[in-house]
Every structure is written in C-alpha cells, then in structure tokens.
C-alpha atoms as a PDB file:
ATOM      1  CA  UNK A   1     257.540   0.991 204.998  1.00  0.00           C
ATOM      2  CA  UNK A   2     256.041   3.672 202.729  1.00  0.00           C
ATOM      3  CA  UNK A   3     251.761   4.209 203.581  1.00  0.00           C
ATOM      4  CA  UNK A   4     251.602   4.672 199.541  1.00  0.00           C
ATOM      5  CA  UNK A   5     252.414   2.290 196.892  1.00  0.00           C
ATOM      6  CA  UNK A   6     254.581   3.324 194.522  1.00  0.00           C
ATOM      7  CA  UNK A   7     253.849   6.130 192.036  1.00  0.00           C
ATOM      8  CA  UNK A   8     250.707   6.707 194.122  1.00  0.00           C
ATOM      9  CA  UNK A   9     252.203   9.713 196.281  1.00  0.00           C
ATOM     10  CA  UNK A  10     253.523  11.357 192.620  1.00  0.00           C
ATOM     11  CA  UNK A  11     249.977  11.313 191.383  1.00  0.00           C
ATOM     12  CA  UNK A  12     248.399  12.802 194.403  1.00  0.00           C
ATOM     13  CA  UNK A  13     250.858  16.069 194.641  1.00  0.00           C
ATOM     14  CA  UNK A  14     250.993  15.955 190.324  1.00  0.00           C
ATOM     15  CA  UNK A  15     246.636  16.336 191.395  1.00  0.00           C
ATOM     16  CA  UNK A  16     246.719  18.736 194.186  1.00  0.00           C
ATOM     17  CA  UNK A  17     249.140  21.228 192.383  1.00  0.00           C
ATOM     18  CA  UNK A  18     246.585  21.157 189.041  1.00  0.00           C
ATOM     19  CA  UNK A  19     243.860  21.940 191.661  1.00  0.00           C
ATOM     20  CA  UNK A  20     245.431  24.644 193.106  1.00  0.00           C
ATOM     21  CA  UNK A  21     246.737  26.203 189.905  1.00  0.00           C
ATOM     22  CA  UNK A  22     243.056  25.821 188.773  1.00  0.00           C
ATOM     23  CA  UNK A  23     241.608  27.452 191.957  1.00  0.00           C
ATOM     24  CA  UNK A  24     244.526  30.297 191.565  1.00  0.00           C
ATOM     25  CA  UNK A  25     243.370  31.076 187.805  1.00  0.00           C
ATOM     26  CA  UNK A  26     239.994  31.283 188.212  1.00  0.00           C
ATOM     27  CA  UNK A  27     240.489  33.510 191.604  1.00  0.00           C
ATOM     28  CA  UNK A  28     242.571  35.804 189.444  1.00  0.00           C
ATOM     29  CA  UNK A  29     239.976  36.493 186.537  1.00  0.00           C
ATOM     30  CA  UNK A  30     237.499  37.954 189.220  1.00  0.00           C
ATOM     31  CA  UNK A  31     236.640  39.743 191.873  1.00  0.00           C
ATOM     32  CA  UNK A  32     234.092  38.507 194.301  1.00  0.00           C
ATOM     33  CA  UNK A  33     233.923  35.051 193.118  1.00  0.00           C
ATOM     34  CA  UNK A  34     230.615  33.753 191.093  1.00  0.00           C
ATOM     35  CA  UNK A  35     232.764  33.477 187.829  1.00  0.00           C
ATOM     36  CA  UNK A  36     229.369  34.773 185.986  1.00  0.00           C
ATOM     37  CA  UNK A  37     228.496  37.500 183.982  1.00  0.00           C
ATOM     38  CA  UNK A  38     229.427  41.281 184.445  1.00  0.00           C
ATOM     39  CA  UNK A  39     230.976  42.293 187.232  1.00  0.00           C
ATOM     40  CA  UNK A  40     229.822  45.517 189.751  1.00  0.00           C
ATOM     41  CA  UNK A  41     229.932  49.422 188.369  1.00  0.00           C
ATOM     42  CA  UNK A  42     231.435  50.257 191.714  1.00  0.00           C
ATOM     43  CA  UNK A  43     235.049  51.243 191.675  1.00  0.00           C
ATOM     44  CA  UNK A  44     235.919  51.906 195.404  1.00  0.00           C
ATOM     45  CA  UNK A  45     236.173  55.653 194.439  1.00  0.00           C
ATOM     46  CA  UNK A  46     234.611  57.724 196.949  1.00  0.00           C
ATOM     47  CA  UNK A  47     233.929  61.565 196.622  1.00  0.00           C
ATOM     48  CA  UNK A  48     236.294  63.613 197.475  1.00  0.00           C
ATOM     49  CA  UNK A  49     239.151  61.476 197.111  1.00  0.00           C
ATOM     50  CA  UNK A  50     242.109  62.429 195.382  1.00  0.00           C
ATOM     51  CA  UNK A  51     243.437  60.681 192.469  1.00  0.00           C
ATOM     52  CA  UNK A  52     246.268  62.383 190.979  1.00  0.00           C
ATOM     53  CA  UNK A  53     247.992  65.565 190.408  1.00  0.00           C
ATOM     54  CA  UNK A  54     246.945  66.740 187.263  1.00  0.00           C
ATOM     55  CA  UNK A  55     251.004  67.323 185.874  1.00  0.00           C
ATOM     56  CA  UNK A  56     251.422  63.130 186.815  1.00  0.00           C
ATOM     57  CA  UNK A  57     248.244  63.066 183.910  1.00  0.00           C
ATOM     58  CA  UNK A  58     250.094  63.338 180.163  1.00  0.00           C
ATOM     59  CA  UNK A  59     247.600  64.347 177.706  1.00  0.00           C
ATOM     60  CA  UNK A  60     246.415  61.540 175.424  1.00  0.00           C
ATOM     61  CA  UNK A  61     247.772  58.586 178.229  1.00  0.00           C
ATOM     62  CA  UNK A  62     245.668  56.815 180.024  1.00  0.00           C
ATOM     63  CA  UNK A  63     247.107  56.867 183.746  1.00  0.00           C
ATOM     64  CA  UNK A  64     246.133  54.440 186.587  1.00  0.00           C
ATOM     65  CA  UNK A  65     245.242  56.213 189.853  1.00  0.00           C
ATOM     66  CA  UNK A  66     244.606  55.274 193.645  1.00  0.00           C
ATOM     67  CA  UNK A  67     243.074  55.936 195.983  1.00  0.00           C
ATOM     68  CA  UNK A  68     244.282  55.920 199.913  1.00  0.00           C
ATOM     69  CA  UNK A  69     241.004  53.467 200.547  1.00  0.00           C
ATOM     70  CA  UNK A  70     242.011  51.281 197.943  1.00  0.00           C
ATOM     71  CA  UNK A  71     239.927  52.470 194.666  1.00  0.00           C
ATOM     72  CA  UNK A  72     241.265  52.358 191.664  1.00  0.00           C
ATOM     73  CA  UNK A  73     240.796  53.525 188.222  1.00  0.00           C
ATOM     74  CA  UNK A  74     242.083  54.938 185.223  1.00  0.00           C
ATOM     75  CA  UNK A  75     242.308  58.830 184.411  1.00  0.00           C
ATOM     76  CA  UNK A  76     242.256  59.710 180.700  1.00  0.00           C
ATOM     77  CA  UNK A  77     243.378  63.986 180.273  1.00  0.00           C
ATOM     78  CA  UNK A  78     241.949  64.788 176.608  1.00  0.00           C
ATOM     79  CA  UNK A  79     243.248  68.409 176.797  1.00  0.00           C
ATOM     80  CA  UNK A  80     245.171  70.650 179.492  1.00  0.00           C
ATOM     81  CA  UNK A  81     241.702  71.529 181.166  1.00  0.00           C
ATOM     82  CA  UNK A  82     239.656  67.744 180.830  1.00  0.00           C
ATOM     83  CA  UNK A  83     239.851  64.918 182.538  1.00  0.00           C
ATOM     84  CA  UNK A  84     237.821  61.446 182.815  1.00  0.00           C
ATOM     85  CA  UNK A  85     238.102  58.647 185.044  1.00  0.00           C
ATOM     86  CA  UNK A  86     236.733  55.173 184.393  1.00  0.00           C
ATOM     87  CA  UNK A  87     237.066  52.163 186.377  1.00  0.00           C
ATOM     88  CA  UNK A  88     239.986  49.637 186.683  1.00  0.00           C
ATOM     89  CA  UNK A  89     238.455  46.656 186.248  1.00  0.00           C
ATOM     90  CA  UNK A  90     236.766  44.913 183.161  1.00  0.00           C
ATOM     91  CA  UNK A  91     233.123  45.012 183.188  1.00  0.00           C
ATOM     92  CA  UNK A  92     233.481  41.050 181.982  1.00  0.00           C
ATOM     93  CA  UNK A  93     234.414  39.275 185.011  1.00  0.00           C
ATOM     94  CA  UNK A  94     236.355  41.871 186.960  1.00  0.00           C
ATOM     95  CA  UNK A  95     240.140  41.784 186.011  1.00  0.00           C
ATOM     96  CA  UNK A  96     242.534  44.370 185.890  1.00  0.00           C
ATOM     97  CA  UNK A  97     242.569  46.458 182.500  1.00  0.00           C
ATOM     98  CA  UNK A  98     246.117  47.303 181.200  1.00  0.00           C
ATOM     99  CA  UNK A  99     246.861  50.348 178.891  1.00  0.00           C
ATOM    100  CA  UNK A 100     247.797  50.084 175.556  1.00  0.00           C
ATOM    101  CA  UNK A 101     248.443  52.855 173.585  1.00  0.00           C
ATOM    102  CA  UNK A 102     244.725  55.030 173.379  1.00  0.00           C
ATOM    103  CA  UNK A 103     242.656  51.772 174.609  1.00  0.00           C
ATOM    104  CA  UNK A 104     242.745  50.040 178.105  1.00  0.00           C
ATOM    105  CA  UNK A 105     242.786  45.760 177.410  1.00  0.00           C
ATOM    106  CA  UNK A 106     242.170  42.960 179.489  1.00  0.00           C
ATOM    107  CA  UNK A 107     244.739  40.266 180.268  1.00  0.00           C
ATOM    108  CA  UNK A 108     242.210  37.392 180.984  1.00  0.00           C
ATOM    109  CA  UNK A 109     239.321  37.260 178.319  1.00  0.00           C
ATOM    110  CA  UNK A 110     240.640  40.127 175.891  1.00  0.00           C
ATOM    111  CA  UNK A 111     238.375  43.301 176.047  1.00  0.00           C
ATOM    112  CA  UNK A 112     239.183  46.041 174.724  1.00  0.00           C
ATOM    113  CA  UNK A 113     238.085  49.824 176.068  1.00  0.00           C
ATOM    114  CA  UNK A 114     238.627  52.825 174.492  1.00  0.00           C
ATOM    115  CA  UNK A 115     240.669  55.098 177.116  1.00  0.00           C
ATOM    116  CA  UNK A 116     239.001  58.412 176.788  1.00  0.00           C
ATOM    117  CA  UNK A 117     235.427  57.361 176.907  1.00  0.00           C
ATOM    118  CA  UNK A 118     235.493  53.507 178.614  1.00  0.00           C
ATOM    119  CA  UNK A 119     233.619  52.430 175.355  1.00  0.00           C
ATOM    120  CA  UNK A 120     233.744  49.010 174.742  1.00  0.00           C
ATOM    121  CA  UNK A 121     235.742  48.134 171.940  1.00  0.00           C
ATOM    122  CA  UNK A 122     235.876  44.734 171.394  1.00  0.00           C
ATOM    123  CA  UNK A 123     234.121  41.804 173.785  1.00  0.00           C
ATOM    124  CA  UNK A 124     233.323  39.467 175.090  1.00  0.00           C
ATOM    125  CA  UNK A 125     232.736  42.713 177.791  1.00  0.00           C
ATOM    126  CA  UNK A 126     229.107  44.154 176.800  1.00  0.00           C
ATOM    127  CA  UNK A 127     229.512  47.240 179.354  1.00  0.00           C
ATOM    128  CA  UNK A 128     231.760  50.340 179.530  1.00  0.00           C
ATOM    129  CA  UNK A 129     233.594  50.948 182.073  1.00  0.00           C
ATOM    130  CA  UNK A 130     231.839  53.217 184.844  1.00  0.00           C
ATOM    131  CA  UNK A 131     232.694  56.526 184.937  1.00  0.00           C
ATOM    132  CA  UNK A 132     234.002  58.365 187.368  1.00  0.00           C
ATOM    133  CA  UNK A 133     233.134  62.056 188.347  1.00  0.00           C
ATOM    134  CA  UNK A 134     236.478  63.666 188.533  1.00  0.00           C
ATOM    135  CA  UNK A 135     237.128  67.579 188.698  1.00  0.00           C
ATOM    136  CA  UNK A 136     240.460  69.387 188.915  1.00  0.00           C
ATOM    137  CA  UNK A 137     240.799  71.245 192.156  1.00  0.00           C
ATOM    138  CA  UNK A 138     244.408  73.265 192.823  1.00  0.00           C
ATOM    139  CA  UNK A 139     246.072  71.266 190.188  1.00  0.00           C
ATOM    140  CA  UNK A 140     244.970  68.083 191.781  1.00  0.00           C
ATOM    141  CA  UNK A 141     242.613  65.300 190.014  1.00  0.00           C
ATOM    142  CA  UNK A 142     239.632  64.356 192.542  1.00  0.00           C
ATOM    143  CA  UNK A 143     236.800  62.548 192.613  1.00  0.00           C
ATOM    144  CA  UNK A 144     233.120  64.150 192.991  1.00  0.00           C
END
C-alpha cells in the first residue's frame, strides 16, 4: 500500500522543485546572500596581480579578466597606451555584468554601465562599478 494518497506525492515533488528553483534564482542574483541593497566595492583583485596581456585587450572592447585567486573584472583599453579596470559584478545585488557593445549590462535586474568609465547608465544600480588600479608592465595588464 502506498504511505500517500493519491495525487498527494505529485504535489509534494510539483512543491519541492518550485522551492528549489526559487532558492536557485535568488542564489544566482547575489553574492553573499542578504538579497538587499548594493553589493561590496571589493573585486578580489589584489595588487600585483596580473590580468591580461595587453595584445588579448582590443581597443574600444571591454574584456573580462582573471585573476589566479579568483578576482575578476573587466578591462576597458581606450587607446594603445590606457587601460581601466572595473569590477565584474553589478553594484545592485552582485551579478555578473555581460558586455555589450561599449556598455557592460546585467542579466538579472538590467543595469547598464558604461565600459570605459563603470558609470552607471541606467538602474536600478545607483553605484559605478569600482575601479581598479591597473598599469601596463612588459606588455602585461596588472593590477596596483
């Protein structure tokens, strides 16, 4: 004999599964849990850490870099001699920015950056992205 009535074990998993694909959405819009507010100005990029070789930059692109402990960010060359780096992650509630074209855009809530300065463009974000202090060294991108 079946423990649940009929219909009764096809509600529970139909339950569980919205639960967990709840749990797995809101996981994926931030980092650190909370689900409030801006997120932290701290990439993971620590100085002295390289993020790129400056040929793998194309001028006007924004390029995502990094790091060997796990930073990441986005390097924006202007020129052959000027770089900037800016943070991966929306400002919003932490998701991953995606190029597009000469801005950066998040998937989740729809910010928009400008890729050469981490401006915000559009909200609901009210913070750039933080900057990272890059040089060029030997034809290599790396942090300061």
């Amino acid at each position: 004999m079946d423990a649940f009535p009929t219909g009764t074990r096809r509600r529970t998993l139909v339950a569980a599964t919205a639960a967990s694909a709840g749990a797995l959405a809101l996981t994926a819009c931030g980092r650190g849990g909370g689900g409030g507010g801006d997120t932290s100005d701290d990439p993971g990029v620590r100085p002295g850490e390289e993020l790129a070789a400056l040929a793998d930059v194309p001028v006007g692109e924004p390029t995502f870099a990094r790091t060997e402990s796990g930073g990441e960010a986005f390097l924006y060359r202007s020129d052959e001699t000027t770089v900037t780096a800016y943070g991966a992650a929306c400002t919003h509630r932490g998701c991953a920015v995606q190029p597009a074209g000469d801005e950066l855009r998040c998937p989740c809530h729809g910010s928009v950056f400008e890729a050469a300065t981490g401006e915000v463009v559009s909200g609901p974000a009210t913070r750039a992205l933080p900057a990272v202090r890059v040089k060029i060294e030997n034809d290599r991108i790396v942090a300061e």
